[in-house]
N, C-alpha and C. Protein backbone atom coordinates (compact mmCIF):
# COMPACT_ATOMS: atom_id res chain seq x y z
N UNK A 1 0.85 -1.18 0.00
CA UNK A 1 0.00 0.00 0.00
C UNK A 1 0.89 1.23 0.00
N UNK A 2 0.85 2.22 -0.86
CA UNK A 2 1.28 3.06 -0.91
C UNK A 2 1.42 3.72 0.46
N UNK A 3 2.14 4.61 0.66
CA UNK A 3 1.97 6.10 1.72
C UNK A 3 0.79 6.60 1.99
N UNK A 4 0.52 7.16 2.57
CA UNK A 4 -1.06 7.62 2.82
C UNK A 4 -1.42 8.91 3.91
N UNK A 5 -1.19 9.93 3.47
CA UNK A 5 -1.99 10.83 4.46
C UNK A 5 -2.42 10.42 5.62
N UNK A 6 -2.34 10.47 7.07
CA UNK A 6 -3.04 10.26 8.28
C UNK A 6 -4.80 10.55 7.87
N UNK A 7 -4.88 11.88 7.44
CA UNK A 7 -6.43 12.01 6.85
C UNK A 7 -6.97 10.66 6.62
N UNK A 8 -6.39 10.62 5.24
CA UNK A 8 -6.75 9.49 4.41
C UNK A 8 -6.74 8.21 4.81
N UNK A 9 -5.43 8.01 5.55
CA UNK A 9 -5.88 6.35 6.50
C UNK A 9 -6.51 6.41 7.02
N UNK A 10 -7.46 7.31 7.65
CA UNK A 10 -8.09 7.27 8.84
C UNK A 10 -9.24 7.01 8.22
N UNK A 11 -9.82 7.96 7.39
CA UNK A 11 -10.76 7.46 6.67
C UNK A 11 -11.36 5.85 5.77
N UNK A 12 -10.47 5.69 5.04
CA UNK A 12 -10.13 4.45 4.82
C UNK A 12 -10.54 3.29 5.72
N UNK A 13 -9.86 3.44 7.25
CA UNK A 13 -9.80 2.37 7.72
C UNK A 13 -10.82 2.89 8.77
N UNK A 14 -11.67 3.65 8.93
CA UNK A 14 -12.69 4.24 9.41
C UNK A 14 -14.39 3.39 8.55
N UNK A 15 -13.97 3.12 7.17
CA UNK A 15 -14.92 3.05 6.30
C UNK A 15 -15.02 1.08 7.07
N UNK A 16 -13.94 0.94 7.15
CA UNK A 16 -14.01 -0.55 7.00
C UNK A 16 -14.14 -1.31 8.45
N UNK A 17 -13.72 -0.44 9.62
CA UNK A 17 -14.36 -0.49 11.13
C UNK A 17 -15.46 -0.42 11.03
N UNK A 18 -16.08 0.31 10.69
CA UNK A 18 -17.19 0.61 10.99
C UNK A 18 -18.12 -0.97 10.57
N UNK A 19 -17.53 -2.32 10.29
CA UNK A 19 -17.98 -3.07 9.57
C UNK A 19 -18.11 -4.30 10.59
N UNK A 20 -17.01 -4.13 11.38
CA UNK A 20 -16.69 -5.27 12.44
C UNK A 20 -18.07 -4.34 13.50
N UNK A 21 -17.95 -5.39 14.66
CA UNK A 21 -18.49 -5.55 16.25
C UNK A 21 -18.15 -4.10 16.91
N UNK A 22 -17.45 -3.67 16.95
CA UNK A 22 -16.36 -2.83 17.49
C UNK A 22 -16.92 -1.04 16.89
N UNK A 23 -17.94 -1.49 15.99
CA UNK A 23 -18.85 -0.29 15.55
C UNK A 23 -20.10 0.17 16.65
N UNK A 24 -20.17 -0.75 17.52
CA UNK A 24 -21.66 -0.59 18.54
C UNK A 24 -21.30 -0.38 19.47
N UNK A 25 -19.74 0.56 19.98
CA UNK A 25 -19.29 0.79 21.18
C UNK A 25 -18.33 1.95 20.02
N UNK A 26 -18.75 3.50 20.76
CA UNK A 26 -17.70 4.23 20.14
C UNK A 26 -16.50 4.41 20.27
N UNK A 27 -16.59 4.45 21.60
CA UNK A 27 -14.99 4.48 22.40
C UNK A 27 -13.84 3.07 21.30
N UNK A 28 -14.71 1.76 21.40
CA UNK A 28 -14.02 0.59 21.28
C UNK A 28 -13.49 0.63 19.35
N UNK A 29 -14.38 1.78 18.47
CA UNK A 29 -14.25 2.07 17.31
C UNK A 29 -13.40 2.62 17.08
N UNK A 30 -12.91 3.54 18.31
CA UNK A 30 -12.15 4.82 17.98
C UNK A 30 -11.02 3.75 18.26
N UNK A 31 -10.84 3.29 19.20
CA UNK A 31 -9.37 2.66 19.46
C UNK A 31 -9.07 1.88 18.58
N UNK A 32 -10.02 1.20 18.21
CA UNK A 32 -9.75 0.39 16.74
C UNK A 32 -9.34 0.53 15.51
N UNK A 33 -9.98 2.18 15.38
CA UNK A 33 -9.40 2.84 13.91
C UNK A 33 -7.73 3.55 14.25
N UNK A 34 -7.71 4.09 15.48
CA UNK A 34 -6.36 4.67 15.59
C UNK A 34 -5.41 3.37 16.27
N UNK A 35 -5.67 2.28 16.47
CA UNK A 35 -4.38 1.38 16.52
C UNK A 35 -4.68 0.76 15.19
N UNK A 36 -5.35 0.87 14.31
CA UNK A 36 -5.23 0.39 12.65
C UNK A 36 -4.06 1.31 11.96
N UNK A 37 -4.75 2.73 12.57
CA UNK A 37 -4.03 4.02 11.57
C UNK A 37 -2.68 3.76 12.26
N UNK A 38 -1.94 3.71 13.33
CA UNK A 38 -0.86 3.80 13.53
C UNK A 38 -0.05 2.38 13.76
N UNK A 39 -0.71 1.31 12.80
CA UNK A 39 -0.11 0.76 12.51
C UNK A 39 0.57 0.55 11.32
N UNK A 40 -0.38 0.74 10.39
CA UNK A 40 -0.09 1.14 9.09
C UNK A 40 0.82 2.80 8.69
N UNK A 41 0.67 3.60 9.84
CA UNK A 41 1.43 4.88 9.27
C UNK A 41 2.96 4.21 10.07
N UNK A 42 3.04 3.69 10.62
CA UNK A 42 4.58 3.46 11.54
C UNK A 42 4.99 1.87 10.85
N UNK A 43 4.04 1.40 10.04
CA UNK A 43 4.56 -0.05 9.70
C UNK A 43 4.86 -0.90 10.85
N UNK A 44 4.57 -0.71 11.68
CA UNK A 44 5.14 -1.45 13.08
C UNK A 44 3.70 -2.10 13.98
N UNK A 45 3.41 -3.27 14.36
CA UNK A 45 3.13 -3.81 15.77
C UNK A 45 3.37 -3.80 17.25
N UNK A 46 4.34 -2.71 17.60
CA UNK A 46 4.95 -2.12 18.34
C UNK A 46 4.60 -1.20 18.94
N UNK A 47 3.61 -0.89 20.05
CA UNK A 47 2.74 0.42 20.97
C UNK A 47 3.66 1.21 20.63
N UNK A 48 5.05 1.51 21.36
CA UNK A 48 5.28 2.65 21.16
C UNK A 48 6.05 3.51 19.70
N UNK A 49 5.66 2.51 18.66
CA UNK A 49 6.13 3.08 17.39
C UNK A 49 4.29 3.44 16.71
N UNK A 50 3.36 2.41 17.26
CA UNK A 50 2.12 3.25 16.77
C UNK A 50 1.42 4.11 17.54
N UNK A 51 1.77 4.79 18.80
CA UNK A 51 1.66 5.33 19.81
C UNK A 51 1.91 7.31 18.86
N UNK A 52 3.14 6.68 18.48
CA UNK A 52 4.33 8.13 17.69
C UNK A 52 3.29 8.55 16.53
N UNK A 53 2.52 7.34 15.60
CA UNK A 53 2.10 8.24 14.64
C UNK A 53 0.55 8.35 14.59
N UNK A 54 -0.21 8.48 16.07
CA UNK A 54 -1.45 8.49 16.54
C UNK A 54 -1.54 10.02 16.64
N UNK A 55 -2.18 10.74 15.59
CA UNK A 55 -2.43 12.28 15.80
C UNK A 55 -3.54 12.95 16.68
N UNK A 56 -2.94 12.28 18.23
CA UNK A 56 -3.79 12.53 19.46
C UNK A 56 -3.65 13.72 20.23
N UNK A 57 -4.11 14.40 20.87
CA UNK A 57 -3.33 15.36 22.07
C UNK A 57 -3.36 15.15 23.31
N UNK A 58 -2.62 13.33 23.49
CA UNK A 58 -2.53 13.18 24.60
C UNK A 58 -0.95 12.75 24.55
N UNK A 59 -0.81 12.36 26.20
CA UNK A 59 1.16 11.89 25.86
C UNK A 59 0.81 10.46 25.19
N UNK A 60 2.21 10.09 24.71
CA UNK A 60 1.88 9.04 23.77
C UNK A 60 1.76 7.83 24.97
N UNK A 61 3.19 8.30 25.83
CA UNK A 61 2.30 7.06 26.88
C UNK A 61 1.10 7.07 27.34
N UNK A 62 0.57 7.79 27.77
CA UNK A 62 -1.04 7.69 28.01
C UNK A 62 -1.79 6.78 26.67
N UNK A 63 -1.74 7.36 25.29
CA UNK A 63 -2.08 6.61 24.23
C UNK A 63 -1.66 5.02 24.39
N UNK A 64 -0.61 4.74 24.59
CA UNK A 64 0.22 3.15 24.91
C UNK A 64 -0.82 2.29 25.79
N UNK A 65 -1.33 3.26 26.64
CA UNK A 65 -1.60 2.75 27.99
C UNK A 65 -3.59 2.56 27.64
N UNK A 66 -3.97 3.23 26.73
CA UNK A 66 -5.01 3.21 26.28
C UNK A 66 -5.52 2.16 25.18
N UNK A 67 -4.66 2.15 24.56
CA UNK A 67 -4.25 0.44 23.42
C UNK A 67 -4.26 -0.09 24.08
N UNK A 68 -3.03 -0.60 25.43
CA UNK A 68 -3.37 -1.61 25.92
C UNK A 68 -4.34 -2.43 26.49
N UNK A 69 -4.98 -1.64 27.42
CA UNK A 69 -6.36 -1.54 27.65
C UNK A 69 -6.70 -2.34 26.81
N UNK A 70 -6.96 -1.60 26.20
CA UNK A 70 -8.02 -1.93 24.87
C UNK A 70 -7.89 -3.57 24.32
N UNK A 71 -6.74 -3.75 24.46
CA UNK A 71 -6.33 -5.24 23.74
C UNK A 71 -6.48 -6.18 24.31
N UNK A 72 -5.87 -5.74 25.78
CA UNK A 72 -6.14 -6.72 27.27
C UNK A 72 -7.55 -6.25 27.45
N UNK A 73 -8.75 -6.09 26.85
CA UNK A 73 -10.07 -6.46 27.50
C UNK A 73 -10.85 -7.52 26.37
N UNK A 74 -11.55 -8.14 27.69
CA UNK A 74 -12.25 -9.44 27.16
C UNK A 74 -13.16 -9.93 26.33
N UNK A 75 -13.46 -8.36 26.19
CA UNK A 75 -15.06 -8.03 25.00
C UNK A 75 -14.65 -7.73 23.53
N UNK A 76 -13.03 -7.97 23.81
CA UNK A 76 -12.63 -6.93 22.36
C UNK A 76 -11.95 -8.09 21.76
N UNK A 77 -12.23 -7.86 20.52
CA UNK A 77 -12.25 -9.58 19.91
C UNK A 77 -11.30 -9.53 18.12
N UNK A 78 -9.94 -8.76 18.79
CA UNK A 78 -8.92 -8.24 17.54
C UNK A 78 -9.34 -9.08 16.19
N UNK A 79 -8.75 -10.54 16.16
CA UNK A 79 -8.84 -11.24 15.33
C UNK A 79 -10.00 -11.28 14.65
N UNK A 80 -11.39 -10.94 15.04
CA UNK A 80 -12.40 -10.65 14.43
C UNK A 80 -12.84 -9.67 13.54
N UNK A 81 -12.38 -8.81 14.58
CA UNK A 81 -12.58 -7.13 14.24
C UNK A 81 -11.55 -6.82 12.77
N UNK A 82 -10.36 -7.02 12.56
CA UNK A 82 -9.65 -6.77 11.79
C UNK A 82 -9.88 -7.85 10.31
N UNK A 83 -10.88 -8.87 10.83
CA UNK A 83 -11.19 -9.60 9.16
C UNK A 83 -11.91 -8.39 8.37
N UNK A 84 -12.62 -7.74 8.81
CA UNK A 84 -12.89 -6.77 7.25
C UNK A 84 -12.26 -6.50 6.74
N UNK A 85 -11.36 -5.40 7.68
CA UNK A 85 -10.40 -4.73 6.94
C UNK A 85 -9.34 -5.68 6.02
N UNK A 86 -8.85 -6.98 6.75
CA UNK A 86 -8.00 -8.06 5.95
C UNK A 86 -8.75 -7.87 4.88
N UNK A 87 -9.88 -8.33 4.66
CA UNK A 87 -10.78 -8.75 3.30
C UNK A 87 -10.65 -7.54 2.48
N UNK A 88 -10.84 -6.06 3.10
CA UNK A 88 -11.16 -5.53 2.00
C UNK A 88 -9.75 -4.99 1.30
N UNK A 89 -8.56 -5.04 2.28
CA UNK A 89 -7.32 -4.58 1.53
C UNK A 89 -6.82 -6.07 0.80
N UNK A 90 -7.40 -7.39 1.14
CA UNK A 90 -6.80 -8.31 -0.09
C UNK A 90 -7.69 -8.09 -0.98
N UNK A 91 -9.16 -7.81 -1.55
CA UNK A 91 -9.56 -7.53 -2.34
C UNK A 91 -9.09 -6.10 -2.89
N UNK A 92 -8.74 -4.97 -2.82
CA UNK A 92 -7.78 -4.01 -3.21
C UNK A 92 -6.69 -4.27 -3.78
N UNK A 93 -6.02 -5.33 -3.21
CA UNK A 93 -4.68 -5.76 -3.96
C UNK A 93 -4.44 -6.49 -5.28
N UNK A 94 -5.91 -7.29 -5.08
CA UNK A 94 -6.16 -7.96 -6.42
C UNK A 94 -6.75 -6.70 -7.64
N UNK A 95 -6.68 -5.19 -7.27
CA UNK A 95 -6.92 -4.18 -8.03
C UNK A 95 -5.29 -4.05 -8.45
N UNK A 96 -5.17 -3.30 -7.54
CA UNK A 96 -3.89 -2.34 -7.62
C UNK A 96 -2.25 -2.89 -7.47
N UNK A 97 -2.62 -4.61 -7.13
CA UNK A 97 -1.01 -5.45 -7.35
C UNK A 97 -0.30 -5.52 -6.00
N UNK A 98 -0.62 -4.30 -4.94
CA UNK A 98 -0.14 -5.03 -3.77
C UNK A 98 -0.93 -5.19 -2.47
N UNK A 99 -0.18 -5.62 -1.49
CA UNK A 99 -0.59 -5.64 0.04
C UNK A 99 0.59 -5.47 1.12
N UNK A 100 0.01 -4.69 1.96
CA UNK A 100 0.77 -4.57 3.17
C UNK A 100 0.39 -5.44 4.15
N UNK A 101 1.47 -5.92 4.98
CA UNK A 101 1.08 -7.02 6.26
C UNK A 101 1.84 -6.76 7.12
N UNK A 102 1.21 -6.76 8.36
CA UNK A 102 1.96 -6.74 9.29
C UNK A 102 1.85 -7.66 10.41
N UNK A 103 2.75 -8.66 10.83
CA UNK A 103 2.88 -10.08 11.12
C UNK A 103 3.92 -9.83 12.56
N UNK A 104 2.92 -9.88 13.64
CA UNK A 104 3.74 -10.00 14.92
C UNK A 104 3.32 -11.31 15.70
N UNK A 105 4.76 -12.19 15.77
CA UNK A 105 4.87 -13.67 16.15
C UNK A 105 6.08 -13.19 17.42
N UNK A 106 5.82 -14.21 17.91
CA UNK A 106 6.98 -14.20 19.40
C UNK A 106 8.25 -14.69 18.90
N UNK A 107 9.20 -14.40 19.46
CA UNK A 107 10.25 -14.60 18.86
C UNK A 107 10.86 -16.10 19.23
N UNK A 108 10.94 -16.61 18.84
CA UNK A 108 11.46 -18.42 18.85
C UNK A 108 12.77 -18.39 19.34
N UNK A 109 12.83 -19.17 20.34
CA UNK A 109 13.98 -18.85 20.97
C UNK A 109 14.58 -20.10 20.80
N UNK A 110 16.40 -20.50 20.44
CA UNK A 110 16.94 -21.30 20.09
C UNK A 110 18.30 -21.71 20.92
């Protein structure tokens, strides 16, 4: 996926939240679209690298600390919530030739 305006991701991935569970709780929407957007603007799985490109006016640790939340609660159901958006950026790719992924596994220790 190309670069993208914060605007424009937000929107984007605003269009496609709004699709999951996570649309019938606003609070749980909002956190959903801005740990989408700052994952995709920082390329990273990493709080405090999508923390940096969350255009909030709070401290970013506070933001960190608000994701987390969010991830560590029991009602919030990531792997679910994020199949739209999967679906609708692999159907996009089969437009426009690519896809972005971002793949956080534990590190295998040897």
């Amino acid at each position: 996926m190309p670069d993208q305006s914060i605007p424009n991701c937000y929107s984007m991935v605003m269009r496609s939240a709004k699709l999951t569970p996570a649309a019938a709780c606003p609070t749980r929407l909002a956190n959903l679209v801005w740990m989408m957007v700052g994952e995709l603007q920082s390329r990273s799985v990493q709080l405090n690298h999508i923390t940096r490109k969350v255009p909030v006016r709070v401290k970013k640790r506070s933001m960190a600390r608000r994701l987390r939340r969010f991830m560590d609660n029991g009602a919030v159901q990531m792997r679910t919530w994020y199949e739209a958006t999967a679906r609708q950026r692999v159907a996009a790719a089969s437009v426009d030739g690519q896809i972005c992924l971002l793949i956080d596994v534990p590190a295998i220790l040897c």
